[in-house]
Protein backbone atom coordinates (compact mmCIF):
# COMPACT_ATOMS: atom_id res chain seq x y z
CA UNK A 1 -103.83 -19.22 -35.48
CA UNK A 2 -103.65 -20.42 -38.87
CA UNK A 3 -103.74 -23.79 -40.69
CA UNK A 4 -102.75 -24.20 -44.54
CA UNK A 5 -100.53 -26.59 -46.41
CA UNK A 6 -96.93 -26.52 -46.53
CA UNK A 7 -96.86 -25.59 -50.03
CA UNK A 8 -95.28 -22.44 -49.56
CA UNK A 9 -92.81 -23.30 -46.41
CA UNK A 10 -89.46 -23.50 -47.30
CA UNK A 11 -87.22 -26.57 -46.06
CA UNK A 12 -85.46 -24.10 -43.76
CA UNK A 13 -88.29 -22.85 -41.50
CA UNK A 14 -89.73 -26.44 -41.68
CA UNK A 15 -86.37 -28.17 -40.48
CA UNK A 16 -85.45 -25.66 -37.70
CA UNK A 17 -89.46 -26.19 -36.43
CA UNK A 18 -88.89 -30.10 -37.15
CA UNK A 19 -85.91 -30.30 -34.95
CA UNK A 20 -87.56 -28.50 -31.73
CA UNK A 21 -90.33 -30.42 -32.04
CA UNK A 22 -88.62 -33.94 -31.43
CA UNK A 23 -85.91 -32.22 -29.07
CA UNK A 24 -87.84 -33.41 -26.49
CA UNK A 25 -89.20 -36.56 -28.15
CA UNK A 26 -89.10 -40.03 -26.48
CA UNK A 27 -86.19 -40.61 -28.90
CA UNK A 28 -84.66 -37.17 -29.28
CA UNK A 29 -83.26 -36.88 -32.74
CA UNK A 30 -81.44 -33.80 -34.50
CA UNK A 31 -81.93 -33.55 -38.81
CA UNK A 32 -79.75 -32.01 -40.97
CA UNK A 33 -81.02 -30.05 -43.73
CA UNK A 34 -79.47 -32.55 -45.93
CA UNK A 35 -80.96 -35.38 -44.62
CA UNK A 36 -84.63 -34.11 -44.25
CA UNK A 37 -84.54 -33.38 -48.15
CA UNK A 38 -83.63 -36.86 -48.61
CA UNK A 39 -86.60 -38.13 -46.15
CA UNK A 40 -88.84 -35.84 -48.11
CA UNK A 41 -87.36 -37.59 -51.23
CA UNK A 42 -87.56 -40.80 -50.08
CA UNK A 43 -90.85 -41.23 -49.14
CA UNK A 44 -92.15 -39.27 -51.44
CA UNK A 45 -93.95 -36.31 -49.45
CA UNK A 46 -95.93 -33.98 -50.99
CA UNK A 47 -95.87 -30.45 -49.33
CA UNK A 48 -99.29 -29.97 -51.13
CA UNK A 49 -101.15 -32.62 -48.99
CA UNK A 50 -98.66 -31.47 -45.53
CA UNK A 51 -100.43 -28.83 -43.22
CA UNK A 52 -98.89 -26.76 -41.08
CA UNK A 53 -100.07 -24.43 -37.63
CA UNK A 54 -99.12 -21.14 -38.27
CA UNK A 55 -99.14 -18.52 -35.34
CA UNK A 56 -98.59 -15.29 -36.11
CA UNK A 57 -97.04 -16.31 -39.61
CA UNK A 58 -94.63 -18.56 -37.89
CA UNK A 59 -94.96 -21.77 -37.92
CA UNK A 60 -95.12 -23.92 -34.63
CA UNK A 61 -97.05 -27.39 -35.91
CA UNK A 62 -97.01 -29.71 -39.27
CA UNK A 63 -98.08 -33.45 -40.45
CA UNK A 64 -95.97 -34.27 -43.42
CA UNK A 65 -97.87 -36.49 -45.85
CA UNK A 66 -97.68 -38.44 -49.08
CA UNK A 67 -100.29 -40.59 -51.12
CA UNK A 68 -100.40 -44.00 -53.00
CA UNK A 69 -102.86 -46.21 -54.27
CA UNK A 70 -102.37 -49.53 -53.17
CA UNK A 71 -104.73 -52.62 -53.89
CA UNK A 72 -107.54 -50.10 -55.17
CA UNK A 73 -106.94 -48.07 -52.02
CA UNK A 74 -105.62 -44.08 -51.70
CA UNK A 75 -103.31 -44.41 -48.61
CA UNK A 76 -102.21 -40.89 -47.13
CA UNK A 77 -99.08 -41.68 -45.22
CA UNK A 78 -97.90 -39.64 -42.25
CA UNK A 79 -94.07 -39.35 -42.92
CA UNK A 80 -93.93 -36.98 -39.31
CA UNK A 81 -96.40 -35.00 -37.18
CA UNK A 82 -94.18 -32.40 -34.66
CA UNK A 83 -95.44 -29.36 -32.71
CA UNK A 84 -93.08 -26.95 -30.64
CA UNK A 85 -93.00 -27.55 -27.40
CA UNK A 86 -94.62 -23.74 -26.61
CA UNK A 87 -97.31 -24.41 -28.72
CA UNK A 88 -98.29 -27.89 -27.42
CA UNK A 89 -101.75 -28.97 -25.22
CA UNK A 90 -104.27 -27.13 -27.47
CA UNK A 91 -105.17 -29.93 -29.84
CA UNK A 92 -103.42 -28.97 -32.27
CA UNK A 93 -103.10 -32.28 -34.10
CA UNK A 94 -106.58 -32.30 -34.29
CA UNK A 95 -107.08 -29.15 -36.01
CA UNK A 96 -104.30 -29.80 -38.53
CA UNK A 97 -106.08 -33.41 -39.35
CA UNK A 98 -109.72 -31.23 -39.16
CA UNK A 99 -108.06 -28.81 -41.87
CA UNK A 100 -106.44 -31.49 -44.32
CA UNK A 101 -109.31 -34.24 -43.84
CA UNK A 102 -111.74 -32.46 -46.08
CA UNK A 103 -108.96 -31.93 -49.27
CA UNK A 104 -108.10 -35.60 -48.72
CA UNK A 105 -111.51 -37.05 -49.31
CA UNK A 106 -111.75 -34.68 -52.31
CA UNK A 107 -108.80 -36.71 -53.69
CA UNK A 108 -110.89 -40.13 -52.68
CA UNK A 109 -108.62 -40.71 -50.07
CA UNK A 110 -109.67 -43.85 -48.15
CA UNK A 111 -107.21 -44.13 -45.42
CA UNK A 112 -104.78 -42.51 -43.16
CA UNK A 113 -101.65 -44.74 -41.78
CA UNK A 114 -98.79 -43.96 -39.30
CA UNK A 115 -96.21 -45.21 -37.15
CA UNK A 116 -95.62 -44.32 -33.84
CA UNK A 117 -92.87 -45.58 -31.12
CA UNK A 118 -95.03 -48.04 -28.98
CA UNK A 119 -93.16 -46.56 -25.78
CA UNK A 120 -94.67 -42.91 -26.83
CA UNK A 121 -97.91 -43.85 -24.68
CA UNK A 122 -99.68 -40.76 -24.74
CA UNK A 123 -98.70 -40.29 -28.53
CA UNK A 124 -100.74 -43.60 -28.92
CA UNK A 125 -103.37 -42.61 -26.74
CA UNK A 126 -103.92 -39.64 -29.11
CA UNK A 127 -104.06 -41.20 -32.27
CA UNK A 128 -106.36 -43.42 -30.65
CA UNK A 129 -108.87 -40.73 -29.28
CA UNK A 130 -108.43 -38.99 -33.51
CA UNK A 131 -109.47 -42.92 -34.74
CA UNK A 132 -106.45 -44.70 -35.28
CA UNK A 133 -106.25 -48.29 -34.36
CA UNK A 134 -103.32 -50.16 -34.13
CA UNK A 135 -103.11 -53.17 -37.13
CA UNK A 136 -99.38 -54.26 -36.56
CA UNK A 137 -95.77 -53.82 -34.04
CA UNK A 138 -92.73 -53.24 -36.07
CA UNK A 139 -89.19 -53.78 -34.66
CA UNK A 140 -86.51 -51.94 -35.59
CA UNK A 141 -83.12 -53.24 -35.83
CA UNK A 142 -79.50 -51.37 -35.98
CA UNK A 143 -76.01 -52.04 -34.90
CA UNK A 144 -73.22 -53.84 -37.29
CA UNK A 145 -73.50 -56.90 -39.05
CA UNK A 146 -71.55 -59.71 -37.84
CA UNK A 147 -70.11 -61.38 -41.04
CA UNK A 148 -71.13 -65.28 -41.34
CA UNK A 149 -70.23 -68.46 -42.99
CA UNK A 150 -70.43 -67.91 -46.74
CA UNK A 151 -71.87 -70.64 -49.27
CA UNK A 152 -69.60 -70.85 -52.11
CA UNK A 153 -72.90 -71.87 -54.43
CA UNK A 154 -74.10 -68.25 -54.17
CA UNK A 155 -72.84 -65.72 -56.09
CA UNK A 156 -73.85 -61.93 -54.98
CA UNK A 157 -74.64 -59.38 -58.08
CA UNK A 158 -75.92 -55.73 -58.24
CA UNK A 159 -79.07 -56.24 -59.28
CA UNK A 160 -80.12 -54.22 -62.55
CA UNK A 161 -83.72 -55.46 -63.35
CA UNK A 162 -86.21 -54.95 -60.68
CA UNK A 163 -89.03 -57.29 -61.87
CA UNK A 164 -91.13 -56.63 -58.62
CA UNK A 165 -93.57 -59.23 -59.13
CA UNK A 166 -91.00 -61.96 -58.44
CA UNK A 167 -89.37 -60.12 -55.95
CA UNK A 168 -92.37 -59.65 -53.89
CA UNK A 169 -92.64 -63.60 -54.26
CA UNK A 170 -89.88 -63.67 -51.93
CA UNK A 171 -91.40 -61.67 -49.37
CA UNK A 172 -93.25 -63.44 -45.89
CA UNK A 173 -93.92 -59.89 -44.79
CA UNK A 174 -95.09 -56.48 -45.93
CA UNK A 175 -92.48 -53.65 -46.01
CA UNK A 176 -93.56 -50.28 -44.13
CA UNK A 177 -94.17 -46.90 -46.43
CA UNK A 178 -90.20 -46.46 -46.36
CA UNK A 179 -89.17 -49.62 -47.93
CA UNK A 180 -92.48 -50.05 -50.24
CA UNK A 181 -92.04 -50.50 -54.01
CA UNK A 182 -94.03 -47.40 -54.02
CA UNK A 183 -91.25 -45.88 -51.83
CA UNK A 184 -88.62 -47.30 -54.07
CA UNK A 185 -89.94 -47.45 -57.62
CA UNK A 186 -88.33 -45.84 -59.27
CA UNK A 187 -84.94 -47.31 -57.39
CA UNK A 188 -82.75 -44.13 -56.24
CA UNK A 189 -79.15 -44.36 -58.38
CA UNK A 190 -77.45 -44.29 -55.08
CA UNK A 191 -79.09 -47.13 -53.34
CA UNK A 192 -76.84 -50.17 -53.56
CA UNK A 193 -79.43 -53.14 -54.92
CA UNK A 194 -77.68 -56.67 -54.77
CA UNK A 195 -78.75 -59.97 -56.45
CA UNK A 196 -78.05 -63.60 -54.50
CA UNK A 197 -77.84 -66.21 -57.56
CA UNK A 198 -77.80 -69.73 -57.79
CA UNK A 199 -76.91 -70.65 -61.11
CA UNK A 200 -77.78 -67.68 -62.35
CA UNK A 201 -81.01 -68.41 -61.02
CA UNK A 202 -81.93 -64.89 -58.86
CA UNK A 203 -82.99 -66.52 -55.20
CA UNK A 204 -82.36 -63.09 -53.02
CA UNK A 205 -81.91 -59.21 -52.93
CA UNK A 206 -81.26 -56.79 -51.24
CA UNK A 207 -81.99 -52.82 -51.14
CA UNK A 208 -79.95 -50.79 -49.01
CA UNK A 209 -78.87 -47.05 -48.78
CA UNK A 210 -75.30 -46.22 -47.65
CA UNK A 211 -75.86 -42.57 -47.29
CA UNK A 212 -78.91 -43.16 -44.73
CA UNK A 213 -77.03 -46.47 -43.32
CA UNK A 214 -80.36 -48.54 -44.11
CA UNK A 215 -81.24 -51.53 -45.73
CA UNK A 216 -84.81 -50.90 -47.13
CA UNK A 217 -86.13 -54.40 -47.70
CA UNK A 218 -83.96 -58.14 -48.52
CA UNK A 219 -85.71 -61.51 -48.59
CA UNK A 220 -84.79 -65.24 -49.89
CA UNK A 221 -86.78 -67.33 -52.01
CA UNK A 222 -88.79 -69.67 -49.87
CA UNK A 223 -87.66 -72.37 -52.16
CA UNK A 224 -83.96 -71.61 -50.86
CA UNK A 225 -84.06 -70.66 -47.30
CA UNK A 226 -81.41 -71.93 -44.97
CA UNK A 227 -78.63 -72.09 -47.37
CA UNK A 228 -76.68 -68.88 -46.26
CA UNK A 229 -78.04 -66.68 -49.22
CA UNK A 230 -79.59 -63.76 -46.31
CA UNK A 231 -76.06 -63.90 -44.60
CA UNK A 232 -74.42 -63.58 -48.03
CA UNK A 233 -76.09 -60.45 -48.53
CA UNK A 234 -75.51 -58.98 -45.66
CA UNK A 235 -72.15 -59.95 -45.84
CA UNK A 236 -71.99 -57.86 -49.14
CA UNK A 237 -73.17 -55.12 -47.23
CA UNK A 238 -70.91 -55.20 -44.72
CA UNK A 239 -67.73 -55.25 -46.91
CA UNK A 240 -69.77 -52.18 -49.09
CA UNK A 241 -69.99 -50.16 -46.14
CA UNK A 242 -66.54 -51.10 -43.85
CA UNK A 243 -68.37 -52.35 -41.14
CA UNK A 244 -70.31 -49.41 -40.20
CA UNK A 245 -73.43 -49.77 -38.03
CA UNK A 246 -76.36 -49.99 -40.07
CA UNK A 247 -80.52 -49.74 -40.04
CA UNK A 248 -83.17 -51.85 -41.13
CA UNK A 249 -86.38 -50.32 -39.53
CA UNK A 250 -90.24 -51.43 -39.55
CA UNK A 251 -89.71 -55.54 -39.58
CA UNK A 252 -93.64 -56.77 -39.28
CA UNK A 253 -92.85 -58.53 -35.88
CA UNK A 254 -95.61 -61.81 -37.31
CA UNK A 255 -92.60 -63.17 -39.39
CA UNK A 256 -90.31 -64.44 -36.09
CA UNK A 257 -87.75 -65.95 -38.51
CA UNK A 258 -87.04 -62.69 -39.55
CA UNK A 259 -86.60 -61.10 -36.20
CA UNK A 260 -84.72 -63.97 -34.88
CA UNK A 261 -82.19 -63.50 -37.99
CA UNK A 262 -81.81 -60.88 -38.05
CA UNK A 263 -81.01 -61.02 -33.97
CA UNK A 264 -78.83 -64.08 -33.92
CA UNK A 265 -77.41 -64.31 -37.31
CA UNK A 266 -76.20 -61.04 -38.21
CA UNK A 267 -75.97 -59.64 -34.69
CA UNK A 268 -78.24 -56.82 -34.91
CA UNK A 269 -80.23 -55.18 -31.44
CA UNK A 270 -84.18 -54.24 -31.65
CA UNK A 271 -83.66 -51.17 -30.33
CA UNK A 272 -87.04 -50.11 -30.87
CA UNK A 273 -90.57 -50.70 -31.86
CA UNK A 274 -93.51 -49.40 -33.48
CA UNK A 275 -96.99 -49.87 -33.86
CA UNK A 276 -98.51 -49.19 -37.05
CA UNK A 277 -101.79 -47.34 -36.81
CA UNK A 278 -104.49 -46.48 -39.41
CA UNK A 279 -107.97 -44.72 -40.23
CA UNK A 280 -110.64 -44.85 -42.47
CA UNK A 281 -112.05 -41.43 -43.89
């Protein structure tokens, strides 16, 4: 048995292990190779800080990672940790974390955060036992949006100049890794961004991805609130993509306005939840 980066894996090998290893999963879920480049796009992982378990020169275990440094602090973000069922009940997880712990702190890592379904008990239990703690639920939300009642007042724009330090203004709650301005910065050309205005005056946005089906982060100016800009947007949305179901994962579950709009107003289900776990090294 082997452990080393991913450096050298190629997408292939690493998406047919991928896909056995969450064929069995509490959600069972099926990438193509399409759409685990984009993941590995979108949240920026870096095959260089990923480690793999290689038996035999095959490999049968992985922890994709990336890195930012947010607030004076490196983050090393788990974007997915799989092992084949064959190979599973010999701590591998450990090891790999063992392996790829000491090149981390040689970067001046400080901390390790993940997400993990809060349903996947013994998942939790593990990350536990390694020296995770839980520091927030997230809810995930999909299912189509149900138009509302629009406010002729607002007028919905793309949005062209991301000045993130009035954006994040908006914001009651802290987006996961995926919809991060780390994440996002520089904004993918096929994301469609949208601006709510109010005479010209920018008092919502929107980020959302119609190849993945997700909407990456909105919020509403505190100042404006209650005045049909959110439903506006994801009205906008909604005519964009024809109705299609869409995805708007990792909602901190402290802001309940949030949950409970995005519940009653626009008709979406929280399918799921999350806890969000980190670790100090």
């Amino acid at each position: 048995m082997e452990f080393k980066t991913l450096a050298n894996t190629t997408i292939d090998e690493l998406l047919s292990v991928f896909n056995h290893s969450f064929s069995d999963y509490v959600v069972p879920f099926h990438l193509t190779k399409e759409v685990l480049v984009s993941k590995i796009a979108a949240e920026k992982l870096n095959m260089n800080l990923s480690v793999g378990t290689f038996e035999e020169g095959k490999l049968v275990g992985f922890i994709l990672q990336s890195e930012k440094i947010e607030n004076g602090e490196k983050v090393i973000y788990n974007g997915g940790t799989g092992v084949v069922p064959e190979s599973r009940g010999k701590g591998l997880v450990r090891k790999m974390y063992d392996f790829i712990i000491p090149t981390l702190k040689e970067r001046n890592a400080d901390t390790l955060l993940l997400e993990v379904i809060e349903g996947n008990h013994n998942a939790v239990r593990a990350y536990e036992n390694l020296g995770f703690t839980i520091v927030r639920r997230l809810l995930c939300f999909n299912g189509s949006i149900q138009q509302g009642k629009e406010n002729a007042e607002v007028s919905i724009k793309d949005l062209k100049d991301f000045q993130w330090e009035l954006l994040c203004s908006f914001w009651d709650i802290e987006p996961s890794w995926q919809g991060s301005v780390f994440a996002l910065e520089p904004m993918p050309e096929n994301y469609v961004t949208l601006g709510a205005y109010i005479e010209e005056k920018l008092v919502g946005y929107a980020v959302y991805s119609p190849a993945a089906k997700k909407i990456y982060q909105f919020a509403v100016d505190k100042n404006f609130r209650n005045q049909g800009i959110g439903t506006m947007l994801f009205n906008s949305i909604s005519d964009k993509n024809g109705g299609q179901a869409i995805a708007l994962n990792n909602v901190d579950d402290s802001s309940e306005n949030t949950s409970r709009f995005l519940g009653e107003k626009i008709g979406l289900n929280n399918w799921l939840s999350q806890f969000e776990m980190k670790k100090s090294i």
